[in-house]
N, C-alpha and C. Protein backbone atom coordinates (compact mmCIF):
# COMPACT_ATOMS: atom_id res chain seq x y z
N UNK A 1 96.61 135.86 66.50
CA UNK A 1 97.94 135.24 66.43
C UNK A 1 97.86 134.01 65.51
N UNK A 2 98.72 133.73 64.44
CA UNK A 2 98.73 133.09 63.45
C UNK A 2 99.22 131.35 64.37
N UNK A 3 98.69 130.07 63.89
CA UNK A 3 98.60 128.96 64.44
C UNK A 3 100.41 128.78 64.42
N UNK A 4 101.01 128.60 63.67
CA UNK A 4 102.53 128.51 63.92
C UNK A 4 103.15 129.23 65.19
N UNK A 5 102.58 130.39 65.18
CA UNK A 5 103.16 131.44 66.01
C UNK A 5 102.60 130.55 67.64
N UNK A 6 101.81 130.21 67.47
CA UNK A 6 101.32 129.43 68.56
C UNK A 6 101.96 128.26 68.75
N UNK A 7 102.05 127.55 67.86
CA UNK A 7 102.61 126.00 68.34
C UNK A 7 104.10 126.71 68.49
N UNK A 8 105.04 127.63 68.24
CA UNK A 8 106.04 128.03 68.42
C UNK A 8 106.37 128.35 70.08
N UNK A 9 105.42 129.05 70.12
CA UNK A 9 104.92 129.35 71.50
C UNK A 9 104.83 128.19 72.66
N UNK A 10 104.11 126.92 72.35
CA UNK A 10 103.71 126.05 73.52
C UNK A 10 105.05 125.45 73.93
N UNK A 11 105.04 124.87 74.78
CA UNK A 11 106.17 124.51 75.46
C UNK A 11 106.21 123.11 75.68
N UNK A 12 107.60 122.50 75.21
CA UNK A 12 108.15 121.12 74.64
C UNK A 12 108.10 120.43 75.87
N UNK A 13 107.89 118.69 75.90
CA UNK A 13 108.63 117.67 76.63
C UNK A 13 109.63 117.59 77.08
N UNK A 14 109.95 117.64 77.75
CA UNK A 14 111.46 117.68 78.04
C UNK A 14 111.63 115.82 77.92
N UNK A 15 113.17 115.71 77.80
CA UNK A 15 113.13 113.94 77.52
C UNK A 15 112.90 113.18 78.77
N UNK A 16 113.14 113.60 80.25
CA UNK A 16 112.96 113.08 81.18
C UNK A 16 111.36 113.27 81.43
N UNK A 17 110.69 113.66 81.02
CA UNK A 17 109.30 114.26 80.90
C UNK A 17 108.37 112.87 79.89
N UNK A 18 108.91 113.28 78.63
CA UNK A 18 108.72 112.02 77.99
C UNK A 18 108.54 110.60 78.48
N UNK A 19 110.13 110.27 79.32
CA UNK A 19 110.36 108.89 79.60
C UNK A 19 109.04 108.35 80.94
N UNK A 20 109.00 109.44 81.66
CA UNK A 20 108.11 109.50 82.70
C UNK A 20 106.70 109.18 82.13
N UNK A 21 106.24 109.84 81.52
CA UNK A 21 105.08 109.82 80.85
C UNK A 21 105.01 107.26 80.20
N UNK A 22 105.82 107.28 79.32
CA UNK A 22 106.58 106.19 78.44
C UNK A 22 106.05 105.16 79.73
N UNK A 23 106.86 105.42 81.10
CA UNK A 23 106.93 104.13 81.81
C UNK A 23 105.50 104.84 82.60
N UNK A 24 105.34 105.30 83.35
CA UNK A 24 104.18 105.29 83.94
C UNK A 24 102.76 104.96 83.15
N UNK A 25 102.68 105.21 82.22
CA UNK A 25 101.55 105.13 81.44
C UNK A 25 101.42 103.67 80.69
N UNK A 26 102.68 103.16 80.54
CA UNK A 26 102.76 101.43 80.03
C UNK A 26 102.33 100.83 81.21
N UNK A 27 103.20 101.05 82.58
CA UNK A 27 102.89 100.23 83.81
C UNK A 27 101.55 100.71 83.98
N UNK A 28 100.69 101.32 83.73
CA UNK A 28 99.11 101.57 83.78
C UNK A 28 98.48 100.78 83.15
N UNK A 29 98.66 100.59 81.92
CA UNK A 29 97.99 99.66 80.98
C UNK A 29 98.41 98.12 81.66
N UNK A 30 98.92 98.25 81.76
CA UNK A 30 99.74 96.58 82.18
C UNK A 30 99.25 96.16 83.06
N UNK A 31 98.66 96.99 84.35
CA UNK A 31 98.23 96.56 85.46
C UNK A 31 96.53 96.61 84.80
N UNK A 32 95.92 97.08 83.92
CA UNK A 32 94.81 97.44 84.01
C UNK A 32 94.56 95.88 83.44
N UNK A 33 95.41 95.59 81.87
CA UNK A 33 95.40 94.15 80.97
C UNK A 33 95.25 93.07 81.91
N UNK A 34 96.58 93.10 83.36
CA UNK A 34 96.62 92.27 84.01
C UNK A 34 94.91 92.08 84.73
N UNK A 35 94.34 93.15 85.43
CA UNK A 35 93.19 92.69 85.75
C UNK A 35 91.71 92.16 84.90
N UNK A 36 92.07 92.68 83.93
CA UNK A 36 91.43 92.24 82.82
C UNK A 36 91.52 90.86 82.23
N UNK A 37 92.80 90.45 82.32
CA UNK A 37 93.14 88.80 81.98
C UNK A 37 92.37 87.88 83.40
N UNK A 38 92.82 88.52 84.48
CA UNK A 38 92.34 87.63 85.09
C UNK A 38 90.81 87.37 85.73
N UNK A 39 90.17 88.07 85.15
CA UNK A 39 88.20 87.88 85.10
C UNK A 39 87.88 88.28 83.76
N UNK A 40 88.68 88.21 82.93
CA UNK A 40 88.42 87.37 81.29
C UNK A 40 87.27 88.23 80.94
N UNK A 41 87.93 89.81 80.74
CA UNK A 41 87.19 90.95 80.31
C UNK A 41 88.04 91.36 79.13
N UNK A 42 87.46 92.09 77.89
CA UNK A 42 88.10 92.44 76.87
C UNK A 42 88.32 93.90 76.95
N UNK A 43 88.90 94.32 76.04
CA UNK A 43 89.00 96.15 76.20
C UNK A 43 89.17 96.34 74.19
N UNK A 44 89.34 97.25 73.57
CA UNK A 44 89.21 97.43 72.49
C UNK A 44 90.18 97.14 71.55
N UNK A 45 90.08 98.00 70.19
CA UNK A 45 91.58 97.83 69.80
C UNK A 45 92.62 96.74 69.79
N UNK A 46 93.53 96.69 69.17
CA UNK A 46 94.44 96.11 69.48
C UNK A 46 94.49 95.35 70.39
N UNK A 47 94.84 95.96 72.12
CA UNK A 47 94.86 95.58 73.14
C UNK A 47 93.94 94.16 72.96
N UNK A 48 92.15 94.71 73.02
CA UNK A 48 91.42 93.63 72.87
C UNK A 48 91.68 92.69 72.59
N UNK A 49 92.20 93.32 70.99
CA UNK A 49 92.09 91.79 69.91
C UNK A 49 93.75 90.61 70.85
N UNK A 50 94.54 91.32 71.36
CA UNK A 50 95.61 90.76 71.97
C UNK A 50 94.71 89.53 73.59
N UNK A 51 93.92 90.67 74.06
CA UNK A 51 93.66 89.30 74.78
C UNK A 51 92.53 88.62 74.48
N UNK A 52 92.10 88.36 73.41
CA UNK A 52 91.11 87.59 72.59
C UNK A 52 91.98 86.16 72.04
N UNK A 53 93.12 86.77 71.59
CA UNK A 53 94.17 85.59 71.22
C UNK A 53 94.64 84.81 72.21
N UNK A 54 94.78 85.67 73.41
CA UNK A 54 95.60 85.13 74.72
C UNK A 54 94.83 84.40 75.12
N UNK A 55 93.40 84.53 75.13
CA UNK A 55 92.58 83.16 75.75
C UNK A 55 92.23 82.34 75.11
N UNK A 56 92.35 82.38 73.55
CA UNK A 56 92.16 81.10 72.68
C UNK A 56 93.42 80.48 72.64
N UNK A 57 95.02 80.98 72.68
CA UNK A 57 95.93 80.35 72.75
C UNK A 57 96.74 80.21 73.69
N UNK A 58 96.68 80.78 75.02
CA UNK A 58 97.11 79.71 75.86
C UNK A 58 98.38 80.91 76.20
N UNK A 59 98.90 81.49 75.18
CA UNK A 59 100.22 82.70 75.05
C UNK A 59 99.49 83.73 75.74
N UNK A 60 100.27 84.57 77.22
CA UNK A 60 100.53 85.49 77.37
C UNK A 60 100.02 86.79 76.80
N UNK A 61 99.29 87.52 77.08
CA UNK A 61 99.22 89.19 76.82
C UNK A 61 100.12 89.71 76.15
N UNK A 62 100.94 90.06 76.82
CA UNK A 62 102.42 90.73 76.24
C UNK A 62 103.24 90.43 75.13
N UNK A 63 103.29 88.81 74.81
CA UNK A 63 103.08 88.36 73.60
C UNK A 63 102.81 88.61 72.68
N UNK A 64 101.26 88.07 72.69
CA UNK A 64 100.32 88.47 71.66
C UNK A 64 100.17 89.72 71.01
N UNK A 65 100.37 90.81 72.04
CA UNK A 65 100.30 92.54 72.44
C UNK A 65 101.78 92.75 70.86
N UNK A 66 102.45 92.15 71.38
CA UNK A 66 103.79 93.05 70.69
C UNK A 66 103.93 92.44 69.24
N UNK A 67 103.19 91.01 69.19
CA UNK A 67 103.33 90.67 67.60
C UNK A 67 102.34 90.89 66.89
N UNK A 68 101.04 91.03 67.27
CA UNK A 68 100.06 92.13 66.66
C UNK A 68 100.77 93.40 65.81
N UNK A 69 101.53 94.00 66.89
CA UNK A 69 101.50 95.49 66.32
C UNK A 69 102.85 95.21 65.51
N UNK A 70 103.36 94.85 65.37
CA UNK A 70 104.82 94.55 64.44
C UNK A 70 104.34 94.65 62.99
N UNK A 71 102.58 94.46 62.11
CA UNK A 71 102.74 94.68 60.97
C UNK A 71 102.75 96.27 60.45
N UNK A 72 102.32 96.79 62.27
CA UNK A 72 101.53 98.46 61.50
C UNK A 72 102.98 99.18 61.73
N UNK A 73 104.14 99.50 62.28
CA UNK A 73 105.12 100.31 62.15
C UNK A 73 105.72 100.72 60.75
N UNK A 74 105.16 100.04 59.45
CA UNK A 74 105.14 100.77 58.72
C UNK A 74 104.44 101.61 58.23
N UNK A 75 103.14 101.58 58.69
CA UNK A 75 101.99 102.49 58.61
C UNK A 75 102.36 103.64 59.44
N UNK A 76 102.94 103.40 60.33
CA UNK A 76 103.67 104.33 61.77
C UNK A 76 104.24 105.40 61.24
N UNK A 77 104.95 104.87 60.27
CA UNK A 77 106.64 105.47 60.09
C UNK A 77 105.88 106.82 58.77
N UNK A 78 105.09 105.51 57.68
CA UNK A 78 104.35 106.89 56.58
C UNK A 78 103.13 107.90 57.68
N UNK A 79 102.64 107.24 57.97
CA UNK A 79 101.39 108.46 58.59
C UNK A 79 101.88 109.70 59.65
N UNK A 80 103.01 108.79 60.56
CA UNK A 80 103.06 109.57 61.77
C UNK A 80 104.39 110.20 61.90
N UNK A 81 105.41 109.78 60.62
CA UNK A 81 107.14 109.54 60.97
C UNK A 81 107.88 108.79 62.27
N UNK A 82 108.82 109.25 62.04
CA UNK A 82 109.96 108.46 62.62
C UNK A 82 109.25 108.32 64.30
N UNK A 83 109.75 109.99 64.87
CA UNK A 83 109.68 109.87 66.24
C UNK A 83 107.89 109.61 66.92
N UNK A 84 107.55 109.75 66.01
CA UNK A 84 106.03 109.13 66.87
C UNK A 84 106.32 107.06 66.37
N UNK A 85 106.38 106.86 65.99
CA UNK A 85 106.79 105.44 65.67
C UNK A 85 107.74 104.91 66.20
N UNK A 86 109.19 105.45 66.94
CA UNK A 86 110.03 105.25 68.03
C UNK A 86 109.57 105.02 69.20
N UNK A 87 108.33 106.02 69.40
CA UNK A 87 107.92 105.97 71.01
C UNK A 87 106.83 104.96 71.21
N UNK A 88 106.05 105.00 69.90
CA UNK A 88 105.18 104.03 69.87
C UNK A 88 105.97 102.38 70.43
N UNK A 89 107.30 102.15 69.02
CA UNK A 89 107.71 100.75 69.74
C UNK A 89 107.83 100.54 70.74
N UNK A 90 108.58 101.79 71.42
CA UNK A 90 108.93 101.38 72.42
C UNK A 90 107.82 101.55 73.66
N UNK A 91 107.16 102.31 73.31
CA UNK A 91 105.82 102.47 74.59
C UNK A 91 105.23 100.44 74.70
N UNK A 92 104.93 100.16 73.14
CA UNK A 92 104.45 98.49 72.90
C UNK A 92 105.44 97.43 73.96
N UNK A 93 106.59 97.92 73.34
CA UNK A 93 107.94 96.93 73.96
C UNK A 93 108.07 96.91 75.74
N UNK A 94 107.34 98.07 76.19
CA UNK A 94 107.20 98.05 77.31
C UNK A 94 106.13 97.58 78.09
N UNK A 95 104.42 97.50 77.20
CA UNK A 95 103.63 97.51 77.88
C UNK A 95 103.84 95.78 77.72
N UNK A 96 104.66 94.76 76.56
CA UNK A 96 104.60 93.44 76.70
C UNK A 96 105.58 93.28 77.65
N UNK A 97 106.44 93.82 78.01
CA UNK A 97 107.51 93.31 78.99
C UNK A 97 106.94 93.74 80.45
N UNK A 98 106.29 94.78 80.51
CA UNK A 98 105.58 95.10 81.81
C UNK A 98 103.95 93.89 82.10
N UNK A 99 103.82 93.92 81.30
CA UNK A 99 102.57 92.61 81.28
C UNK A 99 103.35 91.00 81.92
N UNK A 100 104.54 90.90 81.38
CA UNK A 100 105.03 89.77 82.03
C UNK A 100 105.30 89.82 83.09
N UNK A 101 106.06 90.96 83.72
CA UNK A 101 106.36 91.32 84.96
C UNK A 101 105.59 91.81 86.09
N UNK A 102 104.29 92.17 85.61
CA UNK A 102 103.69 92.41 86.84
C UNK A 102 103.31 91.28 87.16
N UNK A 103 102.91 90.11 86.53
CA UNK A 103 102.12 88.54 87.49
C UNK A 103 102.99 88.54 88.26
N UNK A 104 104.04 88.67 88.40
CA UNK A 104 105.23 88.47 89.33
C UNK A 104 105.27 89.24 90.48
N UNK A 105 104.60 90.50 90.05
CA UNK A 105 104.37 91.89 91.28
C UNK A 105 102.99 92.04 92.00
N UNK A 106 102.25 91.41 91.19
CA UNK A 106 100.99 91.75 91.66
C UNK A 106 100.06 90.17 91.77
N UNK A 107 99.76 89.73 92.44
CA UNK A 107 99.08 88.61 92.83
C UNK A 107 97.40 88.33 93.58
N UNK A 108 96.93 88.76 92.43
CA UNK A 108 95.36 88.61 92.59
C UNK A 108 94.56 87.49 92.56
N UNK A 109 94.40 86.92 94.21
CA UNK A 109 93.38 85.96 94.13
C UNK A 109 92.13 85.99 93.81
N UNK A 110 91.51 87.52 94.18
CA UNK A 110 90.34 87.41 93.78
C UNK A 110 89.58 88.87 93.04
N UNK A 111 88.89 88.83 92.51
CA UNK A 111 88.26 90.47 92.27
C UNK A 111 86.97 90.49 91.64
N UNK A 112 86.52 91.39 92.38
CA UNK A 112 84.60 91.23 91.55
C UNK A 112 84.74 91.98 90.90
N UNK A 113 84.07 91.33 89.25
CA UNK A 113 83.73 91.66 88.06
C UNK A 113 83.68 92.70 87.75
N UNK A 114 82.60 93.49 88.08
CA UNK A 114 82.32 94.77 88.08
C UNK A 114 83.17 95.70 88.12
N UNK A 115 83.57 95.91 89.90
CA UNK A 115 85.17 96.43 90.23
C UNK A 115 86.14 96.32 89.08
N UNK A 116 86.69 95.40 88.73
CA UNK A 116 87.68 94.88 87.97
C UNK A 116 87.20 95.79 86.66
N UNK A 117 86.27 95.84 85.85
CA UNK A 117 85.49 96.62 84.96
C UNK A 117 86.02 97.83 85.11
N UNK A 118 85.79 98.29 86.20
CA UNK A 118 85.66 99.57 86.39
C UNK A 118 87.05 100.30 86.69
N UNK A 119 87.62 99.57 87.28
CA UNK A 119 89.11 99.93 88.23
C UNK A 119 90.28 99.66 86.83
N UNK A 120 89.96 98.42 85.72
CA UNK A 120 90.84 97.68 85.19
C UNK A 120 90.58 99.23 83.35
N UNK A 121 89.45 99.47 83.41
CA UNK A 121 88.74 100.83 82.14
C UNK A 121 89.77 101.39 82.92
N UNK A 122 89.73 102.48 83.83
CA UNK A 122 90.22 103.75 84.41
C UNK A 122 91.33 103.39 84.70
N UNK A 123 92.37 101.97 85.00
CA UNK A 123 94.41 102.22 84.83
C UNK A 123 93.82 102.86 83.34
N UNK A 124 93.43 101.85 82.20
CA UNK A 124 94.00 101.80 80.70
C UNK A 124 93.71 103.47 80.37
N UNK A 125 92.34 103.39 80.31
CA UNK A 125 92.20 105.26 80.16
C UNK A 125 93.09 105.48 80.46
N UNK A 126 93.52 105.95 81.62
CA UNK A 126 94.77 106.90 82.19
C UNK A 126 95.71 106.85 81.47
N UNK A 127 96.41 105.62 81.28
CA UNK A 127 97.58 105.24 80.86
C UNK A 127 97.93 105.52 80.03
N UNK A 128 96.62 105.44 79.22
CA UNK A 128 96.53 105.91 77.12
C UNK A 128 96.49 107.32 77.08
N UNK A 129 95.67 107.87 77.83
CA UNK A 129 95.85 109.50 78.31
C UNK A 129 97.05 109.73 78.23
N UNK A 130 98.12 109.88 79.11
CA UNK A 130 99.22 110.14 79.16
C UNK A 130 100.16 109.76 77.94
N UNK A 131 99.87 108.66 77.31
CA UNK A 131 100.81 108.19 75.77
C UNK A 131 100.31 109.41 75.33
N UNK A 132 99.08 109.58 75.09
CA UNK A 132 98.35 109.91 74.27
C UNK A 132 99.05 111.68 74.39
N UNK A 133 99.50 112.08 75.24
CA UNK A 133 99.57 113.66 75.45
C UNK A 133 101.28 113.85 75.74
N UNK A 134 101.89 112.32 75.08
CA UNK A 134 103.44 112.76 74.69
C UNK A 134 103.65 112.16 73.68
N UNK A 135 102.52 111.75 72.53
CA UNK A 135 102.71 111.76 71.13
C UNK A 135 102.97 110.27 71.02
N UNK A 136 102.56 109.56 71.87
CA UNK A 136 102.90 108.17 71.76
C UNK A 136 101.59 107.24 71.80
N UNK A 137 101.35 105.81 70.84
CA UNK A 137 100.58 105.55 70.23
C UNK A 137 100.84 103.74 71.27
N UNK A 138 99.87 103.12 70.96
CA UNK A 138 99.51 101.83 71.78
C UNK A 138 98.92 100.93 70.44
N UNK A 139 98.16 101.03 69.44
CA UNK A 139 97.30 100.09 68.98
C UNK A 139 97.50 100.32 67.39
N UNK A 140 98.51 99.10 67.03
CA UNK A 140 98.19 99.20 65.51
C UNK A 140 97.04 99.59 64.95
N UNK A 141 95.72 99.18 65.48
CA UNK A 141 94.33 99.48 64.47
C UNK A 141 94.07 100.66 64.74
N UNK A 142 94.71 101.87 65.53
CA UNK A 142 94.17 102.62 65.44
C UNK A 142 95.50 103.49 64.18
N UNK A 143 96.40 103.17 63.96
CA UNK A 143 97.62 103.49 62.76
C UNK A 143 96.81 103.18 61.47
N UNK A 144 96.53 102.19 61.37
CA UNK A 144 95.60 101.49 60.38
C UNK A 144 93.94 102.32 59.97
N UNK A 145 93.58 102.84 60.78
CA UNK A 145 92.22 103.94 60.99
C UNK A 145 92.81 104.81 60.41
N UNK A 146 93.97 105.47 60.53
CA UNK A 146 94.13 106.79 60.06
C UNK A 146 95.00 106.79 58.57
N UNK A 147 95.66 105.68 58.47
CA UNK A 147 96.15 105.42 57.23
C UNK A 147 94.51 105.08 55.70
N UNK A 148 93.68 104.68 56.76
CA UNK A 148 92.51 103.86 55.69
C UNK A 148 91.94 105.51 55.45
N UNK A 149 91.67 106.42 56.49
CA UNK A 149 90.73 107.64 56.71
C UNK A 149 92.03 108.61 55.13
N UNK A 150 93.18 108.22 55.12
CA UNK A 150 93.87 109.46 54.48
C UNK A 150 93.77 109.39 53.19
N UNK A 151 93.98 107.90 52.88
CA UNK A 151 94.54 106.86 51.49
C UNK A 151 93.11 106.56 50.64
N UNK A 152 92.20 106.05 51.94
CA UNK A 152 90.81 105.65 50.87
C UNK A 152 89.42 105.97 51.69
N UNK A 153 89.67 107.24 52.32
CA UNK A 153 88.33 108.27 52.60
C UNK A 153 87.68 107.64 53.24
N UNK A 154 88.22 106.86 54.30
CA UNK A 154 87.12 105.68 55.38
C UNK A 154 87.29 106.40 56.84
N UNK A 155 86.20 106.64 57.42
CA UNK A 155 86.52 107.39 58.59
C UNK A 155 87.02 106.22 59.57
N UNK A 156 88.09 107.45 60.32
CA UNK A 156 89.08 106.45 61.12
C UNK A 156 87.41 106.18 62.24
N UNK A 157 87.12 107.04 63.00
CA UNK A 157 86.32 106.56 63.90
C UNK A 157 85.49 105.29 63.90
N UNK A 158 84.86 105.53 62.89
CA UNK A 158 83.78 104.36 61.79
C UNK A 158 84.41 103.17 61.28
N UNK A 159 86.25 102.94 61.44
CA UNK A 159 86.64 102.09 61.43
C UNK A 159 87.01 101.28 62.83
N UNK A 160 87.41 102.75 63.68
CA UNK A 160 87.97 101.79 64.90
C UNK A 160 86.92 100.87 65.25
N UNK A 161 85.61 101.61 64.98
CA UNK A 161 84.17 100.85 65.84
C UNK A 161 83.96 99.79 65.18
N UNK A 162 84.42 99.67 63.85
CA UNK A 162 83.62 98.29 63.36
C UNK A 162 84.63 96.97 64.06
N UNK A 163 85.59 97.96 64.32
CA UNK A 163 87.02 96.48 64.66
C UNK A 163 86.09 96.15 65.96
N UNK A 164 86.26 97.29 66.67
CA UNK A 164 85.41 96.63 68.23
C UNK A 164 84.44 95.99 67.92
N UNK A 165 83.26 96.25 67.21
CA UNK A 165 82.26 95.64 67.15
C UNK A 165 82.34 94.36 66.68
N UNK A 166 83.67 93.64 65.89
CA UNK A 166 83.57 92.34 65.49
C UNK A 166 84.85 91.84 66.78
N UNK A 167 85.51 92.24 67.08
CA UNK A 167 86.26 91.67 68.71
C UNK A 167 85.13 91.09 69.17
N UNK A 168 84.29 92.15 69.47
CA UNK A 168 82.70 91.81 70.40
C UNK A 168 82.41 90.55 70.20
N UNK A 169 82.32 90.62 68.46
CA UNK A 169 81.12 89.46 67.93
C UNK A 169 81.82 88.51 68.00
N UNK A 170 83.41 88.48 67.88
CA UNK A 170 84.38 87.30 67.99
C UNK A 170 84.32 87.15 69.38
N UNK A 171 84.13 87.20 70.42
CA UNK A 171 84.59 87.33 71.82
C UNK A 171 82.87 86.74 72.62
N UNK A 172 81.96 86.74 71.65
CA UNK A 172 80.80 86.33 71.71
C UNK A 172 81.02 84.38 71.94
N UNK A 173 81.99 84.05 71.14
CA UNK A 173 82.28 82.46 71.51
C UNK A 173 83.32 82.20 72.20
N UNK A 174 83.70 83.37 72.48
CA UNK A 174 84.84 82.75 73.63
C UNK A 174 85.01 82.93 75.19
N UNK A 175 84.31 84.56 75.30
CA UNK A 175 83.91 84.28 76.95
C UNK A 175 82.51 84.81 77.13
N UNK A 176 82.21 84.22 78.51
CA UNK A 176 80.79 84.59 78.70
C UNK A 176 79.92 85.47 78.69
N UNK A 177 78.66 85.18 78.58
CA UNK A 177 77.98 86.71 78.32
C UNK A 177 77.84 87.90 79.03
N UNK A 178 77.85 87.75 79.97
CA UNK A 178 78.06 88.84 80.95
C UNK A 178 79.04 89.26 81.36
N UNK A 179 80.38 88.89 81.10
CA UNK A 179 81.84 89.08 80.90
C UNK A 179 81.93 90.21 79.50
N UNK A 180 80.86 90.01 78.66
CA UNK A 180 81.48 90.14 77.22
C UNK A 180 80.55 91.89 77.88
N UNK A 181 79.43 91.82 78.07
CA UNK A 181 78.43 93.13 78.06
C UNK A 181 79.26 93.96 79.66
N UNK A 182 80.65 93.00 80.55
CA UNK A 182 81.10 94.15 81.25
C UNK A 182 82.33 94.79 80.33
N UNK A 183 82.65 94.19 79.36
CA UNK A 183 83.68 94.32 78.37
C UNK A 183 83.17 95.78 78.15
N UNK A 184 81.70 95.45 77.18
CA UNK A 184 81.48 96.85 76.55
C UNK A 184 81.65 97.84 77.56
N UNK A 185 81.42 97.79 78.03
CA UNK A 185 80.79 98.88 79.53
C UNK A 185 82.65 99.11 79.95
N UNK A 186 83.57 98.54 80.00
CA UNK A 186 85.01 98.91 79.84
C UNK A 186 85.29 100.07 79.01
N UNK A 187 84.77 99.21 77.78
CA UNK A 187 85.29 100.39 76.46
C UNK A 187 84.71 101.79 76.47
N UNK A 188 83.55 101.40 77.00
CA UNK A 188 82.91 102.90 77.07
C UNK A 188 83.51 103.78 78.01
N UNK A 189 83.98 103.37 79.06
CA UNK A 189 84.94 104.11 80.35
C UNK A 189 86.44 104.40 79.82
N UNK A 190 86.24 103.37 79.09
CA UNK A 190 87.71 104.24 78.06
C UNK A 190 87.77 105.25 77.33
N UNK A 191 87.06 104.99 76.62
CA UNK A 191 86.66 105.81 75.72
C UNK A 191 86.50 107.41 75.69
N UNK A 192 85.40 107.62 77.39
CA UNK A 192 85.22 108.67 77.97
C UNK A 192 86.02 109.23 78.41
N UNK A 193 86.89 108.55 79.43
CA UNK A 193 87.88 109.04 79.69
C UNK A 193 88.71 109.74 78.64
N UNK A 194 89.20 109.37 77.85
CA UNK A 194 90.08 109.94 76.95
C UNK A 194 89.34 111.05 76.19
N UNK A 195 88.04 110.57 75.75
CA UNK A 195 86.81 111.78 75.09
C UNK A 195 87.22 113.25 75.95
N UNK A 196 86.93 112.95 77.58
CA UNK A 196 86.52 114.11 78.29
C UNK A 196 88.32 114.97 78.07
N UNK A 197 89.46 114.00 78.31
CA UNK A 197 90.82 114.52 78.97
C UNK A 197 91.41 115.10 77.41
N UNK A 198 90.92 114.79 76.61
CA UNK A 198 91.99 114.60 75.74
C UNK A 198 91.18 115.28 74.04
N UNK A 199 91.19 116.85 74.50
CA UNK A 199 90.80 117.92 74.18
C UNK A 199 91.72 118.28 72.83
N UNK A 200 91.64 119.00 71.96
CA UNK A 200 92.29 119.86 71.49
C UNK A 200 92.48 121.28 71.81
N UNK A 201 93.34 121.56 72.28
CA UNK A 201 94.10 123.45 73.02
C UNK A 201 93.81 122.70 74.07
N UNK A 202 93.73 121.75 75.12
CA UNK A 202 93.47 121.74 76.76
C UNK A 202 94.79 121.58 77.32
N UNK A 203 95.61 120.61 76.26
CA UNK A 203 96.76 120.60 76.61
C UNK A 203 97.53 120.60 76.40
N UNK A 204 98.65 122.02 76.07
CA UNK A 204 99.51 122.30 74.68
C UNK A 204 100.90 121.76 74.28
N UNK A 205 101.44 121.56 76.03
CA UNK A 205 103.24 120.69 75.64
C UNK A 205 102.88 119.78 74.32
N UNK A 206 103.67 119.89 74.10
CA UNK A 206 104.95 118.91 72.71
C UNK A 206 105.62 118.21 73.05
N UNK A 207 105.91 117.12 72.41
CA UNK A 207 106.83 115.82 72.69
C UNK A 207 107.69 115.78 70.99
């Protein structure tokens, strides 16, 4: 069976399907950032570099989160078009407005490190999972990876890693060391997660 005949075949998002996906998967990230802000752990990407800023300046997650990504929607719009760049804003527009709103919902006096590592990797995985499998995008640098991989033959992978790897090295003077090495150990639970879930043919709906 010829590949068209197939993607003809798989079966679409429906829009209430979509939106579900949109808010559950932002309020995932949001709660994961939130535990992450508060035992001053990093996560990759974008995200990262957002709360790397948030603890040198004093501004909010959600903030930082949504004016980061405001230069790549034109990278959005050429690489990915319109409707993956719609859902993208608005997936962003949600995970900064859900970042403000959960301190308000959720009130954590305390949480061990580790836990927090572990519990705060597996919301974001999830969360990005689910963007990720209704065509919706979270992290300018990773728009920017695939625009550099098309335009000037730089592998997106080999780019996302060098960004992490200098977050790292930047994040080396700003929080502590054993904060920074549960960081890595985050990204890697991210990472996996999405590695193991997030297959090509595993999971065929369309958005």
């Amino acid at each position: 069976m010829a590949v068209t005949e197939i993607a003809q075949e798989q079966e679409r998002h429906k829009l209430y399907e979509d939106a579900m996906a949109l808010t559950l998967g932002t309020l995932f990230v949001s709660l994961g950032m939130l535990i992450y802000g508060k035992t001053v752990l990093l996560v990759g990407s974008t995200a990262g570099l957002s709360l790397l800023f948030s603890y040198i300046s004093g501004y909010g997650f959600g903030v930082c989160f949504f004016l980061i990504n405001l230069p790549f929607y034109v990278l959005a719009i050429r690489r990915m078009g319109w409707p993956f760049t719609i859902r993208t804003f608005v997936a962003v527009g949600l995970v900064a407005v859900f970042s403000r709103l959960t301190t308000s919902w959720v009130d954590i006096a305390a949480i061990d490190p580790i836990y927090a590592t572990v519990i705060g990797a597996g919301l974001t995985g999830t969360g990005l999972l689910m963007l990720f499998r209704h065509r919706t995008g979270l992290g300018g640098i990773n728009i920017l990876a695939l625009y550099l991989q098309e335009h000037w033959k730089i592998r997106a992978g080999y780019f996302q890693l060098a960004v992490d790897v200098l977050i790292m090295m930047a994040a080396f003077f700003v929080i502590p060391v054993n904060r920074l090495a549960l960081s890595i150990l985050g990204i890697v639970i991210v990472n996996v997660i999405i590695a193991i879930n997030h297959k090509p043919g595993r999971y065929m709906a369309l958005s």
